[in-house]
C-alpha atoms as a PDB file:
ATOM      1  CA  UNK A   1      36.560 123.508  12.484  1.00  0.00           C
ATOM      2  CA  UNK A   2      39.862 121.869  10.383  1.00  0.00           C
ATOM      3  CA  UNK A   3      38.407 118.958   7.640  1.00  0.00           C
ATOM      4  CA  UNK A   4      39.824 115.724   8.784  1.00  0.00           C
ATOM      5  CA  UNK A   5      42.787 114.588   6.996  1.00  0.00           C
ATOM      6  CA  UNK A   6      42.271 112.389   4.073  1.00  0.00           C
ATOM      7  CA  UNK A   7      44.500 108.645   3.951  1.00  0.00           C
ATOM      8  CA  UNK A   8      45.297 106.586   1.179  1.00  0.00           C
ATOM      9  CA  UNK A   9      44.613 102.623   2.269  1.00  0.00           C
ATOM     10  CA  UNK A  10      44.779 100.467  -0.650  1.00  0.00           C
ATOM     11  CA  UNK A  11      43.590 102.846  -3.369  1.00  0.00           C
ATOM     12  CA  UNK A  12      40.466 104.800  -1.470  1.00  0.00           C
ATOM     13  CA  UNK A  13      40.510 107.626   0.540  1.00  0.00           C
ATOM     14  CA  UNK A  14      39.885 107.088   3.969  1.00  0.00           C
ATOM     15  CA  UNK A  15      39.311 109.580   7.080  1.00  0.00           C
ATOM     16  CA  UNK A  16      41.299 109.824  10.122  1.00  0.00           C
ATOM     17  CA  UNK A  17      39.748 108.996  13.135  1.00  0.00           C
ATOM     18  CA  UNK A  18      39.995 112.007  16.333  1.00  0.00           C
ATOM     19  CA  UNK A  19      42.995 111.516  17.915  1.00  0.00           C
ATOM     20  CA  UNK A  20      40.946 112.435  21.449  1.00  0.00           C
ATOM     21  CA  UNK A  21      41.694 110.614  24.802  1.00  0.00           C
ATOM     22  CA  UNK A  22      39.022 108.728  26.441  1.00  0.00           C
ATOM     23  CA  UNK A  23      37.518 109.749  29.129  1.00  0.00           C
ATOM     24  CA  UNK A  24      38.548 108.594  32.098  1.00  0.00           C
ATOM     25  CA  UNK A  25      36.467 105.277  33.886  1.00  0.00           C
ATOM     26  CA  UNK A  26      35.754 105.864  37.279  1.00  0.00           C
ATOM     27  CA  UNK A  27      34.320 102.742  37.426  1.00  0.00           C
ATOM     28  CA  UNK A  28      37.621  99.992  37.027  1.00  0.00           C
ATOM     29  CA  UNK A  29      39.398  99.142  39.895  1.00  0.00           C
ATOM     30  CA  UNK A  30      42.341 101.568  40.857  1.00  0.00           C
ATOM     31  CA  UNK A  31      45.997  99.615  41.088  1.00  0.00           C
ATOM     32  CA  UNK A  32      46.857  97.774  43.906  1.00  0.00           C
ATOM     33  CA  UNK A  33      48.396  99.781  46.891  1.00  0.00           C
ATOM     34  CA  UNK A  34      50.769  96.380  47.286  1.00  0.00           C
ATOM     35  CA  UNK A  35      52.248  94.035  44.808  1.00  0.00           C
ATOM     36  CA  UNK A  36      51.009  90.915  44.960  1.00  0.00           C
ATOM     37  CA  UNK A  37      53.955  89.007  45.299  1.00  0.00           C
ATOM     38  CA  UNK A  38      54.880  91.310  48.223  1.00  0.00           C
ATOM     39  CA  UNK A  39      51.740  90.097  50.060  1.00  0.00           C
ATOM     40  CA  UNK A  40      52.567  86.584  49.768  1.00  0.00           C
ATOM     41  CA  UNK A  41      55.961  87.054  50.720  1.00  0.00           C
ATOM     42  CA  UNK A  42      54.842  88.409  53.662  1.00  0.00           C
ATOM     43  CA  UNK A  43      51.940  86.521  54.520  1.00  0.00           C
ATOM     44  CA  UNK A  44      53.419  82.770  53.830  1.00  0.00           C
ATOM     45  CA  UNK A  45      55.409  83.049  57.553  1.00  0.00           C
ATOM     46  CA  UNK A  46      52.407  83.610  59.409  1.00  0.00           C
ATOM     47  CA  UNK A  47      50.381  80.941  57.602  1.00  0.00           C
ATOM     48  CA  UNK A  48      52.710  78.013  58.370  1.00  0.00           C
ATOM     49  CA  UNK A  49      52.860  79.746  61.712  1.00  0.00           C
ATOM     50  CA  UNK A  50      49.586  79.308  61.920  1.00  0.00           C
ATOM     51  CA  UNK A  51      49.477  76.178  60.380  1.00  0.00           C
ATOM     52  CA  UNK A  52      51.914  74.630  62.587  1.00  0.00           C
ATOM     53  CA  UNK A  53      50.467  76.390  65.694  1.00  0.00           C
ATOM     54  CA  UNK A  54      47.272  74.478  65.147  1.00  0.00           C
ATOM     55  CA  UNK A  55      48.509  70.819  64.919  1.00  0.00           C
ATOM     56  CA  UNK A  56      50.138  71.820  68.542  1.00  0.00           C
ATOM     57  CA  UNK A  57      46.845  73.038  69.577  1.00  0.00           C
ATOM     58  CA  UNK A  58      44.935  70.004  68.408  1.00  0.00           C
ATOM     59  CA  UNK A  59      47.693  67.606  69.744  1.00  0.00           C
ATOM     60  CA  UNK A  60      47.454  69.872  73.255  1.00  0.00           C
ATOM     61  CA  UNK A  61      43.450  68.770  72.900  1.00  0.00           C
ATOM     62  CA  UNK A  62      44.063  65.245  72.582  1.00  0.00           C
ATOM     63  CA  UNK A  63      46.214  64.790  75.502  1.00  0.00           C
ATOM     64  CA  UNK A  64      43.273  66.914  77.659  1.00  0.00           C
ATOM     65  CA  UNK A  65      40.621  64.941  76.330  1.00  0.00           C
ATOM     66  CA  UNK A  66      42.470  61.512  76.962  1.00  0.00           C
ATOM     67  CA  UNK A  67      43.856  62.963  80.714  1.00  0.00           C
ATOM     68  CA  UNK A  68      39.984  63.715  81.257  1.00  0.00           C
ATOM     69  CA  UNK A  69      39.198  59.777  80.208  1.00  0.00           C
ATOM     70  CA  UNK A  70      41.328  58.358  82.602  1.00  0.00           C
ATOM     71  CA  UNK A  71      40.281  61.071  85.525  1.00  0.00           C
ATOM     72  CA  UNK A  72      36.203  60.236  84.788  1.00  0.00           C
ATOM     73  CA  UNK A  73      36.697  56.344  84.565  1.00  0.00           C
ATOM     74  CA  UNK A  74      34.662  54.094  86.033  1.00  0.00           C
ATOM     75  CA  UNK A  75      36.942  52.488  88.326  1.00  0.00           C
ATOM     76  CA  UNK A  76      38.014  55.861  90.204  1.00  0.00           C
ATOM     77  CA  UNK A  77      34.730  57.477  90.823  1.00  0.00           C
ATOM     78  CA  UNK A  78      32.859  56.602  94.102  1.00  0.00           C
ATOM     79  CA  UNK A  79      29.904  54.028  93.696  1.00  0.00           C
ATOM     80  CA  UNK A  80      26.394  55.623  93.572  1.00  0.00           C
ATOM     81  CA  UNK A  81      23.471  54.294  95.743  1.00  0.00           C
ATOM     82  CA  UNK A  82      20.380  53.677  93.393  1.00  0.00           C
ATOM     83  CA  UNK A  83      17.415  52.693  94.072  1.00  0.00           C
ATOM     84  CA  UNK A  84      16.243  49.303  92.844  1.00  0.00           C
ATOM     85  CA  UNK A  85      13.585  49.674  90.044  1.00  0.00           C
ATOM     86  CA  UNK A  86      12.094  46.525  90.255  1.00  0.00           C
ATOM     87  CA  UNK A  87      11.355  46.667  93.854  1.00  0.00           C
ATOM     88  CA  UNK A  88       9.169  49.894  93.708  1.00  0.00           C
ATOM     89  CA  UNK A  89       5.706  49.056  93.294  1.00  0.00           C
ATOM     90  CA  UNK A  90       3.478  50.409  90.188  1.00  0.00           C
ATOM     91  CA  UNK A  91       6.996  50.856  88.111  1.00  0.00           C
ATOM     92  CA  UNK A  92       6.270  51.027  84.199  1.00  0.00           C
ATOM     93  CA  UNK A  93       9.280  48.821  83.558  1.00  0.00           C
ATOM     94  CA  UNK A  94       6.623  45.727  84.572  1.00  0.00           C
ATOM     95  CA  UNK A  95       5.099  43.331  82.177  1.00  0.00           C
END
């Protein structure tokens, strides 16, 4: 094996360190298949898509729910024969 080469740094004699590559780490992340800014550009469209989509959807759940109030009111639906509580005798409503 070659001695290292010697280096002069401010008056003392200094070695050189290996000039060898590190090894490869298998452990970092590899690069991304797609730029980032290509994956916003091209998933901003569907988001206010989707953003927009769901206000319609909500509004389209309002309406339903408010038709569906004025179907089950009160005044449309047929009266309902009950019973009278207070005429039944050994009721747990007395005092």
């Amino acid at each position: 094996m070659l001695p290292q080469p010697k280096t002069l740094f401010l008056g003392f004699f200094m070695s050189v360190p290996d000039q060898t590559p590190a090894p490869p780490d298998f452990y970092s992340a590899p690069p991304p298949f797609i730029p980032a800014a290509v994956g916003v550009a091209f998933l901003s469209c569907p988001m206010l898509l989707t953003l927009v989509g769901g206000s319609g959807v909500a509004a389209f759940i309002t309406s339903v729910g408010a038709a569906s109030e004025e179907l089950f009111r009160g005044d449309r639906l047929p009266p309902l024969p009950f019973p009278d509580i207070s005429a039944t005798p050994g009721s747990c409503t007395d005092p």
